[in-house]
C-alpha atoms as a PDB file:
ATOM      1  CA  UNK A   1     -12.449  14.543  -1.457  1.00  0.00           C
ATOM      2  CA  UNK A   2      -9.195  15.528   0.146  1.00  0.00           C
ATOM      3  CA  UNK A   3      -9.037  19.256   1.065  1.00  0.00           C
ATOM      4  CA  UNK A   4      -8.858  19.357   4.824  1.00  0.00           C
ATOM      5  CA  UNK A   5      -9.312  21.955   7.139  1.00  0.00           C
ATOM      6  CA  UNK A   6      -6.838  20.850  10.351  1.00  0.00           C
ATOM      7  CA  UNK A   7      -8.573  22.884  13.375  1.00  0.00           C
ATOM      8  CA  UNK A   8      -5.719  23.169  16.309  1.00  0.00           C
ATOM      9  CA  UNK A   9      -2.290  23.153  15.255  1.00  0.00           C
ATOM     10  CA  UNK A  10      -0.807  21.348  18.222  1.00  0.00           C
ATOM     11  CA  UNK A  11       0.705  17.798  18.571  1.00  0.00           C
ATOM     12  CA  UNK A  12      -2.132  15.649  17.291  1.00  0.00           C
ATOM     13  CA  UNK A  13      -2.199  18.028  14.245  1.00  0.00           C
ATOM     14  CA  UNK A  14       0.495  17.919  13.827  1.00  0.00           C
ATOM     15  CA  UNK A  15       0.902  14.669  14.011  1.00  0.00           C
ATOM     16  CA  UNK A  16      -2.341  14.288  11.378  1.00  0.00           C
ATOM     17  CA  UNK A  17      -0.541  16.601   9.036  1.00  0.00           C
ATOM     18  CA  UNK A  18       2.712  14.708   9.041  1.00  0.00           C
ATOM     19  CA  UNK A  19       0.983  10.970   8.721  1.00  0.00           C
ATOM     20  CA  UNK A  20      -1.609  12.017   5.812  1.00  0.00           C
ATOM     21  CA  UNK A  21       1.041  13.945   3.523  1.00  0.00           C
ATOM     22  CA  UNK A  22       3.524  11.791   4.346  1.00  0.00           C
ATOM     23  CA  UNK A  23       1.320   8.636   3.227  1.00  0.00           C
ATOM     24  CA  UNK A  24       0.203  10.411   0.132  1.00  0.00           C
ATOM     25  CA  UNK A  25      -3.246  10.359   0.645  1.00  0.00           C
ATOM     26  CA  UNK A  26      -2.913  14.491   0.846  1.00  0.00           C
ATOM     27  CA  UNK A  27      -1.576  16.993  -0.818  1.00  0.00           C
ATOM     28  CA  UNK A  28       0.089  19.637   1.847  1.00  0.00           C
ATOM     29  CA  UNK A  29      -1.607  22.496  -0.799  1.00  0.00           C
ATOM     30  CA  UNK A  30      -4.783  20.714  -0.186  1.00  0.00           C
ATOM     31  CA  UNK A  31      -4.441  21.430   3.603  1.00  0.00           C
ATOM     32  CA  UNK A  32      -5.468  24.501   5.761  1.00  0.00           C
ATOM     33  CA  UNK A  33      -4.499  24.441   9.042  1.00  0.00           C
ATOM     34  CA  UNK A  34      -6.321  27.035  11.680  1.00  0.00           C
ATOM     35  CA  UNK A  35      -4.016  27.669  15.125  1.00  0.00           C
ATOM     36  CA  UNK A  36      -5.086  30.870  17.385  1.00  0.00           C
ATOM     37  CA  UNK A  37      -1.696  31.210  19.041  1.00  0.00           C
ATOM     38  CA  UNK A  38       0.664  33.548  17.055  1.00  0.00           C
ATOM     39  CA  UNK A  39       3.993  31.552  17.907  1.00  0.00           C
ATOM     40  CA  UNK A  40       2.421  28.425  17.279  1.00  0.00           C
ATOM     41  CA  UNK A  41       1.414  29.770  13.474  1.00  0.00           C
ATOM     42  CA  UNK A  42       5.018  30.871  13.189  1.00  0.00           C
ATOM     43  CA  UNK A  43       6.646  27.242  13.847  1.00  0.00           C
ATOM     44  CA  UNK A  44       3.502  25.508  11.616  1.00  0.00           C
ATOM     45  CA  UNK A  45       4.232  27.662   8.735  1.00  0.00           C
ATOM     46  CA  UNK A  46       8.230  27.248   8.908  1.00  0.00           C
ATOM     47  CA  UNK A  47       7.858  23.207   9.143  1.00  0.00           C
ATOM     48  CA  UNK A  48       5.391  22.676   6.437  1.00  0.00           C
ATOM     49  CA  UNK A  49       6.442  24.973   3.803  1.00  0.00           C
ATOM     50  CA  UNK A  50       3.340  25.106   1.201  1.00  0.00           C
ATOM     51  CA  UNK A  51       0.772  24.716   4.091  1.00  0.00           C
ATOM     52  CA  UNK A  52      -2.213  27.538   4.601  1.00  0.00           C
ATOM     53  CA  UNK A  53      -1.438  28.603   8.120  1.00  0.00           C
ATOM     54  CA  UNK A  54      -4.044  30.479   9.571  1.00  0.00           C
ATOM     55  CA  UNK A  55      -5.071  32.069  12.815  1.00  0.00           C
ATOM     56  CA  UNK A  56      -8.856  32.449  11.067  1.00  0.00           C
ATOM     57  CA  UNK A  57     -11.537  29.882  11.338  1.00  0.00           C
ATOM     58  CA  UNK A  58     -13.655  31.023   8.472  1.00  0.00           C
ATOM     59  CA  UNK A  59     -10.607  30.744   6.039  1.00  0.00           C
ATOM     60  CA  UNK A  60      -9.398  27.344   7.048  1.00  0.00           C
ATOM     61  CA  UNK A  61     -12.372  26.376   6.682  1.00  0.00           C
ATOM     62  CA  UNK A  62     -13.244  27.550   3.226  1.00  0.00           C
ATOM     63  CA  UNK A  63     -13.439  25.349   0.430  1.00  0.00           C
ATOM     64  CA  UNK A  64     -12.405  22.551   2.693  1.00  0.00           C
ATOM     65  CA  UNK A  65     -14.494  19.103   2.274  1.00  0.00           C
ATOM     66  CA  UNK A  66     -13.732  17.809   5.734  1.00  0.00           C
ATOM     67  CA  UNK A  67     -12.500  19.273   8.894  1.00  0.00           C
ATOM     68  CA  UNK A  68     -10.490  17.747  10.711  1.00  0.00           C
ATOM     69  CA  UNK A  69     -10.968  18.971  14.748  1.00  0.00           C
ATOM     70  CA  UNK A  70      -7.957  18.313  17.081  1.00  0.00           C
ATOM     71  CA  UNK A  71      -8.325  20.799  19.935  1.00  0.00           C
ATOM     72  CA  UNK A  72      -9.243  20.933  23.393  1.00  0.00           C
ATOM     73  CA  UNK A  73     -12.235  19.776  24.965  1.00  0.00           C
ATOM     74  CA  UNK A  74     -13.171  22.149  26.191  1.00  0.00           C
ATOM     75  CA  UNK A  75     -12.780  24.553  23.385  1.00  0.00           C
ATOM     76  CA  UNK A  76     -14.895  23.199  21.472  1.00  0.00           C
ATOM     77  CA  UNK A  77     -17.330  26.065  21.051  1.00  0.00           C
ATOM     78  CA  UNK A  78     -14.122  27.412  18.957  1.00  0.00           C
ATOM     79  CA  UNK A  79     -16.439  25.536  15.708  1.00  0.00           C
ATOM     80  CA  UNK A  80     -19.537  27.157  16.130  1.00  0.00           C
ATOM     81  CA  UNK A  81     -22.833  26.890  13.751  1.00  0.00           C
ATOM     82  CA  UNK A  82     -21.452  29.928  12.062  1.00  0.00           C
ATOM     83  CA  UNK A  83     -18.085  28.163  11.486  1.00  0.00           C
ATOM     84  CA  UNK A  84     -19.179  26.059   8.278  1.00  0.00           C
ATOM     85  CA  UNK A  85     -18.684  22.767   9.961  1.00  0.00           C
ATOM     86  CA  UNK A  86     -22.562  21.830   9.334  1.00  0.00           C
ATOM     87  CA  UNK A  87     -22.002  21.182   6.086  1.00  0.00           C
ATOM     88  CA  UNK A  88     -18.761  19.134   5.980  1.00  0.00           C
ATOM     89  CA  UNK A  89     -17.284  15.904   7.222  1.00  0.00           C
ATOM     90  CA  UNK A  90     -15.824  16.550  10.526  1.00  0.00           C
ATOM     91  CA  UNK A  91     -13.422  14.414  12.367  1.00  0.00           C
ATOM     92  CA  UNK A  92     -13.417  15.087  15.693  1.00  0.00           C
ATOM     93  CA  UNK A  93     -10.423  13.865  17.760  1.00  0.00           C
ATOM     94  CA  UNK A  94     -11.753  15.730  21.362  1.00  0.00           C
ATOM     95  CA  UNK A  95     -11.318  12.888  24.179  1.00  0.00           C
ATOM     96  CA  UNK A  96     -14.685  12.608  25.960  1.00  0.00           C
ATOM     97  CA  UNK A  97     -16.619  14.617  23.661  1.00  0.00           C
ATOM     98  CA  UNK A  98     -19.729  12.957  22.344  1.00  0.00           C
ATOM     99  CA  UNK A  99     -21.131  12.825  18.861  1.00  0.00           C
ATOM    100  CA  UNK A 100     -24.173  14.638  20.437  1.00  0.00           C
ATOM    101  CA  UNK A 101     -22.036  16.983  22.183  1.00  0.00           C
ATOM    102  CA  UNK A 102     -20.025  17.915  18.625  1.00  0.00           C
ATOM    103  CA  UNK A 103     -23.456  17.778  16.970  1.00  0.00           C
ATOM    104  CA  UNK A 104     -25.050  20.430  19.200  1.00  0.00           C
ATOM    105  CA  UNK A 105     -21.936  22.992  19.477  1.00  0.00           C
ATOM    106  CA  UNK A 106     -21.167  22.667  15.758  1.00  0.00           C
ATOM    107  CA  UNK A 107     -24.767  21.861  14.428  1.00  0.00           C
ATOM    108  CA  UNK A 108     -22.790  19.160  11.761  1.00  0.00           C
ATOM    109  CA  UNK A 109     -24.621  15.783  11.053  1.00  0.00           C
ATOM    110  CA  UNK A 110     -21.911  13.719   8.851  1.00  0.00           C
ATOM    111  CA  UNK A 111     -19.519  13.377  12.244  1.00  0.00           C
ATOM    112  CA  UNK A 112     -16.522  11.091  12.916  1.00  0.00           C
ATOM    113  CA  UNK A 113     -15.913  10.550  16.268  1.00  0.00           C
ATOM    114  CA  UNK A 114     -11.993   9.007  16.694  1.00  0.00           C
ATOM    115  CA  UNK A 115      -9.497   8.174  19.492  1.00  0.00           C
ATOM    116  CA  UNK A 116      -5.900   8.041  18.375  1.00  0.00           C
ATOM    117  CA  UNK A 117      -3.291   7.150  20.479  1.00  0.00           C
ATOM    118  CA  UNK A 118       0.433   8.812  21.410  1.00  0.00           C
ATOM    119  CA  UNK A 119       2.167   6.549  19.648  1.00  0.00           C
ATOM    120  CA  UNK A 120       0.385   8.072  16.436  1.00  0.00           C
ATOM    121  CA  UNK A 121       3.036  10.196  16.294  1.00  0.00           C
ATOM    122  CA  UNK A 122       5.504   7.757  14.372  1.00  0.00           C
ATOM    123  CA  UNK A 123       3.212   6.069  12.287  1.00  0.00           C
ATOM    124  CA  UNK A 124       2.404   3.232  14.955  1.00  0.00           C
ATOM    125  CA  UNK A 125      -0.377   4.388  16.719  1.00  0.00           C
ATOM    126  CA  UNK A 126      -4.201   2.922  17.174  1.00  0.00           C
ATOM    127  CA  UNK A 127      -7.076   4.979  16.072  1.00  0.00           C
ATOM    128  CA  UNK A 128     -11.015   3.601  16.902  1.00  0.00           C
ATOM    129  CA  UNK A 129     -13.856   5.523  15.486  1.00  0.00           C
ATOM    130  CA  UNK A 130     -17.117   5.862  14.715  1.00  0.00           C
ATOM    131  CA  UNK A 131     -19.836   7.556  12.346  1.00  0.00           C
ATOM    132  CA  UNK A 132     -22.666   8.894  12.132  1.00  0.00           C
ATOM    133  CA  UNK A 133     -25.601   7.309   9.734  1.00  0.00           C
ATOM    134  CA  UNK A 134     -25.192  10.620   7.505  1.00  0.00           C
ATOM    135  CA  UNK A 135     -21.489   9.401   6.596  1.00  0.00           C
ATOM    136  CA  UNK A 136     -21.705   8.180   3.127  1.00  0.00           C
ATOM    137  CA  UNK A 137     -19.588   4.758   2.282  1.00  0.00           C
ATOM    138  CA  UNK A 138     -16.952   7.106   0.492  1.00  0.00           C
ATOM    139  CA  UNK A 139     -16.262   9.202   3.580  1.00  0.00           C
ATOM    140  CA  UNK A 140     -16.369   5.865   5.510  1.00  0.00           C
ATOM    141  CA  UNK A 141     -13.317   4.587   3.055  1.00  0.00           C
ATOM    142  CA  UNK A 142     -11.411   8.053   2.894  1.00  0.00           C
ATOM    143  CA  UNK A 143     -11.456   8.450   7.013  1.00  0.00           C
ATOM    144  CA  UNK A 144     -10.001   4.921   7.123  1.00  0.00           C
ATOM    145  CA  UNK A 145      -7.070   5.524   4.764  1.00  0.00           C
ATOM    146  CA  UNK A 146      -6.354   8.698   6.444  1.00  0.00           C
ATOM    147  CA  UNK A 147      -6.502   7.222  10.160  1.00  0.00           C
ATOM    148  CA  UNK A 148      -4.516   4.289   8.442  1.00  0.00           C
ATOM    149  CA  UNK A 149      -1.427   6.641   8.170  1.00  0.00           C
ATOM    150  CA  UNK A 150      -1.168   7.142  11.487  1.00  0.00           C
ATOM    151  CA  UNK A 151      -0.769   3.533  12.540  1.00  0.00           C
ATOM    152  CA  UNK A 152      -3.568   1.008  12.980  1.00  0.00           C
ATOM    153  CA  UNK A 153      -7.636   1.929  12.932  1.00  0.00           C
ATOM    154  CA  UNK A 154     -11.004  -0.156  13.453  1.00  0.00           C
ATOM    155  CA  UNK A 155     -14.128   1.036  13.032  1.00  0.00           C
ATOM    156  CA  UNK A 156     -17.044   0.065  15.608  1.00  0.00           C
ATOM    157  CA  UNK A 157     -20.632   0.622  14.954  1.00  0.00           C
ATOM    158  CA  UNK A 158     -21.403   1.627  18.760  1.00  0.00           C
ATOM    159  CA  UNK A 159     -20.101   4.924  20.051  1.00  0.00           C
ATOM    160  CA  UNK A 160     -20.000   3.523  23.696  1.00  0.00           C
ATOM    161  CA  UNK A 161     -16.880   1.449  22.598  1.00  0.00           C
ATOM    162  CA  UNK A 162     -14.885   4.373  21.544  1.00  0.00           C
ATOM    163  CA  UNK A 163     -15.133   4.860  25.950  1.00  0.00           C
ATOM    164  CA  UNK A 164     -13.700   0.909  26.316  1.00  0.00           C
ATOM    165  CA  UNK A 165     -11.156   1.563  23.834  1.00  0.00           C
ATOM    166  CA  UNK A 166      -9.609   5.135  25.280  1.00  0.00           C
ATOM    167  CA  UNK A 167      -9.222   3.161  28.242  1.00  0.00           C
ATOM    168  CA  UNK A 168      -7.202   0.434  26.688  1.00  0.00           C
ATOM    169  CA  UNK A 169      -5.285   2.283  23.857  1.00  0.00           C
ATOM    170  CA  UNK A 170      -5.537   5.771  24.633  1.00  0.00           C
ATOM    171  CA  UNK A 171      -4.246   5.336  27.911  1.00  0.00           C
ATOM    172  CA  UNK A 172      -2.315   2.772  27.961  1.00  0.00           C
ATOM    173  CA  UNK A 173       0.983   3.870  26.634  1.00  0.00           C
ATOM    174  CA  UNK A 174       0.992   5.846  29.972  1.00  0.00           C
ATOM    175  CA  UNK A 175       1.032   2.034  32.021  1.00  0.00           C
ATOM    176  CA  UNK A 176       3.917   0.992  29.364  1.00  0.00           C
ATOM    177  CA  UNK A 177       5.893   3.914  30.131  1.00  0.00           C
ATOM    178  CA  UNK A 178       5.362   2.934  33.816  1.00  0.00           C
ATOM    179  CA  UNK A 179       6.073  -0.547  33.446  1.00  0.00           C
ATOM    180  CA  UNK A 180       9.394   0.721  31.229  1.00  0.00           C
ATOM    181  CA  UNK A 181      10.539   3.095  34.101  1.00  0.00           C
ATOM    182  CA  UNK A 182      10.313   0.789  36.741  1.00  0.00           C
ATOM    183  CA  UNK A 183      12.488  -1.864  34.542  1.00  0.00           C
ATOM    184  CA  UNK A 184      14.979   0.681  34.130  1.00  0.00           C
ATOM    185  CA  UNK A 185      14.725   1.662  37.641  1.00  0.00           C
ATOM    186  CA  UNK A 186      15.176  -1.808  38.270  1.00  0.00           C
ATOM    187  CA  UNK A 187      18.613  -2.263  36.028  1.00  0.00           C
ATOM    188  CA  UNK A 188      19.780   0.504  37.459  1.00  0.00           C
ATOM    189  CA  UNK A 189      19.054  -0.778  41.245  1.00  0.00           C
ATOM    190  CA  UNK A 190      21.159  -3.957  40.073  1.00  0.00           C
ATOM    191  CA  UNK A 191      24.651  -2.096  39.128  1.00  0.00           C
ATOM    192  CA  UNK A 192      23.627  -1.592  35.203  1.00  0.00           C
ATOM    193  CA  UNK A 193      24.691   2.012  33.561  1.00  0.00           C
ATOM    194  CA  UNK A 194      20.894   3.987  33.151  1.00  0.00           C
ATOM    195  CA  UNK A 195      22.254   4.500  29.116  1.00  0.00           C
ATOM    196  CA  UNK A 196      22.336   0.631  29.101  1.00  0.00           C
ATOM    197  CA  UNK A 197      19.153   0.292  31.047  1.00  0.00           C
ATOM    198  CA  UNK A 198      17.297   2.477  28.929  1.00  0.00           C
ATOM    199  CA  UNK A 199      18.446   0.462  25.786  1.00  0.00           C
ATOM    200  CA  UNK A 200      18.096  -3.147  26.426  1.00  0.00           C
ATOM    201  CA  UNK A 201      14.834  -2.306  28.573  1.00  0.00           C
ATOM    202  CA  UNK A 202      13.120  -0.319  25.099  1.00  0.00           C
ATOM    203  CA  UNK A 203      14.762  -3.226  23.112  1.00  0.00           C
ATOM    204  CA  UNK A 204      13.231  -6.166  25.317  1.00  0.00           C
ATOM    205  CA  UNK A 205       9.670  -4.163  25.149  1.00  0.00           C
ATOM    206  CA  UNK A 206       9.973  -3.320  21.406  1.00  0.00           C
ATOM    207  CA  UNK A 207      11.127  -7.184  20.630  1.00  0.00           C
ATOM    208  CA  UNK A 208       9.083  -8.658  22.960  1.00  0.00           C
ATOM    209  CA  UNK A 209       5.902  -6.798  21.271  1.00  0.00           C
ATOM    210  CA  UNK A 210       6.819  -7.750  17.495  1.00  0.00           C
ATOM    211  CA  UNK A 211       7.175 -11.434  18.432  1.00  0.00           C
ATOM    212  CA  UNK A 212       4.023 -11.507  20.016  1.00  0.00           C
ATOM    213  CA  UNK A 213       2.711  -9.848  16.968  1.00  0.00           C
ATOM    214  CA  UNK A 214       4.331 -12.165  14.272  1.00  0.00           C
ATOM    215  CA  UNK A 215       4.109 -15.495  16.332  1.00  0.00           C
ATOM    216  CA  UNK A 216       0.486 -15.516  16.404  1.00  0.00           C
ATOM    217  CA  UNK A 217       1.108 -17.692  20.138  1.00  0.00           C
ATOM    218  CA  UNK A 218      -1.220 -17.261  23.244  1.00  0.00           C
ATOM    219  CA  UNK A 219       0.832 -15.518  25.500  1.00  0.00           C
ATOM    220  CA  UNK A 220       1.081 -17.522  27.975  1.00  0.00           C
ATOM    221  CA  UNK A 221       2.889 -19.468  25.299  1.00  0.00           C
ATOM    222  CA  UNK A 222       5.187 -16.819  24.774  1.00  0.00           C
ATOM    223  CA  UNK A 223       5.380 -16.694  28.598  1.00  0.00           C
ATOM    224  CA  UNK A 224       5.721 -19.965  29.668  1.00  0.00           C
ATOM    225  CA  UNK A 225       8.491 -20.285  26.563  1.00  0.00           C
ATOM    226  CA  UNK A 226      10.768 -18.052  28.601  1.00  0.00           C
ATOM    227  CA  UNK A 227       9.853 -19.459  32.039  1.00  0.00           C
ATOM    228  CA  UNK A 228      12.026 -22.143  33.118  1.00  0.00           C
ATOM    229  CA  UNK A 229      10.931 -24.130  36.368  1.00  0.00           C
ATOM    230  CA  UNK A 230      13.495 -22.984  39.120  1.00  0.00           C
ATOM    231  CA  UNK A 231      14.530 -20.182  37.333  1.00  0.00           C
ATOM    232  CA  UNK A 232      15.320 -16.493  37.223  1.00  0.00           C
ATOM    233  CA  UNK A 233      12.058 -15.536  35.011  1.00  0.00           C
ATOM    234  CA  UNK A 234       9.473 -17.456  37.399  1.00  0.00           C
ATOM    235  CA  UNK A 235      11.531 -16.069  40.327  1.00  0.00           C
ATOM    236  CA  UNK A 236      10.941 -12.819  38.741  1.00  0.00           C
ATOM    237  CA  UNK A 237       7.110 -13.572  37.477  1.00  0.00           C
ATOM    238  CA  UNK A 238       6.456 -15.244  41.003  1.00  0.00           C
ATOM    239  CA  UNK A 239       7.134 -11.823  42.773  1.00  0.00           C
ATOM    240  CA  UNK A 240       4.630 -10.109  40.345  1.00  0.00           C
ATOM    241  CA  UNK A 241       1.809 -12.541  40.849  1.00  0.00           C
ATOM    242  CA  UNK A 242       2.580 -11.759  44.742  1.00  0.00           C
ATOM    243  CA  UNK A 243       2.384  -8.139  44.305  1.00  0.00           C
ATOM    244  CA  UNK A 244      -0.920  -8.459  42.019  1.00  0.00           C
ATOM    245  CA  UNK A 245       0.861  -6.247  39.353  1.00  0.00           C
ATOM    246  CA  UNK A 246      -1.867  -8.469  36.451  1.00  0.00           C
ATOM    247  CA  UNK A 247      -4.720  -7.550  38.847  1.00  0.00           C
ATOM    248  CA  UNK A 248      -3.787  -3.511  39.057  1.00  0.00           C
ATOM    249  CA  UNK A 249      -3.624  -3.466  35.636  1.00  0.00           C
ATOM    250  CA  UNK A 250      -7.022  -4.110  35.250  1.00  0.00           C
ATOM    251  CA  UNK A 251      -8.151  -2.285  37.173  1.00  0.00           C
ATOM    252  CA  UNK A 252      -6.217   0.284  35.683  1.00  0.00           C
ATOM    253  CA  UNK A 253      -7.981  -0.057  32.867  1.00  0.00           C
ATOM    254  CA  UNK A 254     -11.432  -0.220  34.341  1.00  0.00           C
ATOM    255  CA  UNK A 255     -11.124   2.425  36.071  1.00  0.00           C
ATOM    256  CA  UNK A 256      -9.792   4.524  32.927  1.00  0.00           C
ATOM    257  CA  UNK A 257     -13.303   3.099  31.614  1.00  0.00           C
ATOM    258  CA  UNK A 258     -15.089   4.456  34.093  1.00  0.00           C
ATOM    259  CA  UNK A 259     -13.546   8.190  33.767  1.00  0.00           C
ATOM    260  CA  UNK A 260     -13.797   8.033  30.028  1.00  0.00           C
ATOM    261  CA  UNK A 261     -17.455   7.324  30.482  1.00  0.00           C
ATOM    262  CA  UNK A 262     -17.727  10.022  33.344  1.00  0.00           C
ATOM    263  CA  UNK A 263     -16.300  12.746  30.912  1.00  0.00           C
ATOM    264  CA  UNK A 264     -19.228  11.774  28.119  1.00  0.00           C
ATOM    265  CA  UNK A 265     -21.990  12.256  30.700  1.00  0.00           C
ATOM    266  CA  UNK A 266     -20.241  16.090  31.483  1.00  0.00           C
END
């Protein structure tokens, strides 16, 4: 099963499109792709040359095995009963929509319900899911290849995880990007060039994240590795600790977790 009907043409389709054709697992002639706004169809069709671009529902759809659902929220009502969807595999990438929520607007029982991240968008983001009990073992193995092309996935039996998990990888390239800027703002505070900044900071976050990766240390190994008594890092860590930047954090994340959870109960 690989013909895919890709509902929403914008980033995340985009970026879905890109990772699965790229990887191999799809054919772009196996694709449809279904985008309501006329400019938007324009730009799809000229970057994917070969791909069924299509402002109508019922023809991305057709003769599509699984649909793959990447639009707003709140447009979800755009994959009605009369749609199709019931009878095919749908992925369904809509932050804060619940499988009972997809299930009652679409009236589909074999439902994946997924959360990949921005980072997705070069191959190295973080995708969790879910499924329902009418997705067979095959679908279970083809929607973790296909998530596998855009980065990382894991699978968790409970839906209520997929909340925990938006709140920790969805969002949090948005507290990197903070943590990035202030660095930068930092360097730049200091007397460094913001090119320079910019560079060594991304350099000193993209290193610092592999070696954490490959070393398999705690990290407060990796931490304390760096720290020398006395000097410049625990000067520098010793000012964070003061200004609880560890604690904010989590409760960053907690109350991301909260809000994700709020949005499933809408």
């Amino acid at each position: 099963m690989t013909k895919i009907a890709v509902v929403g043409g914008g980033t995340m389709g985009v970026t879905f499109i890109r990772a699965v054709t790229n990887s191999g697992i799809v054919d772009l002639s196996d694709l449809a792709v279904c985008e309501i706004v006329p400019e938007r169809r324009e730009w799809l069709a000229a970057e994917f040359d070969g791909l069924c671009v299509t402002g109508d529902l019922a023809e991305a759809v057709d003769l599509r095995d699984a649909i793959y659902l990447s639009v707003k929220p709140q447009d979800l009502s755009t994959l009605a009963r009369d749609s199709g969807a019931q009878s095919r595999l749908l992925i369904s990438i809509l932050a804060g929509s619940t499988i009972r929520e997809v299930q009652a607007s679409t009236g589909a029982e074999r439902i994946i319900r997924a959360m990949p991240n921005t980072p997705a968008q070069i191959g190295k983001g973080f995708t969790a899911w879910t499924a329902t009990d009418g997705v067979t073992a095959e679908e279970r193995q083809l929607v973790s290849r296909l998530l596998d092309a855009m980065g990382e996935q894991l699978y968790v039996a409970d839906e209520s995880t997929i909340d925990k998990i938006t709140a920790v990888s969805g969002s949090g390239p948005a507290y990197v990007f903070l943590i990035i800027e202030a660095m930068i703002n930092a360097a730049v505070n200091i007397g460094l060039r913001p090119d320079d900044a910019r560079r060594m900071v991304l350099q000193t976050v993209i290193g610092s994240s592999e070696f954490a990766q490959l070393s398999g240390e705690h990290l407060a190994t990796l931490k304390d590795m760096v720290t020398s008594p006395g000097g410049t890092t625990a000067a520098g860590l010793q000012v964070l600790e003061q200004r609880a930047v560890r604690s904010a954090l989590i409760d960053a994340v907690a109350a991301a977790h909260r809000r994700a959870e709020e949005l499933g109960r809408q």
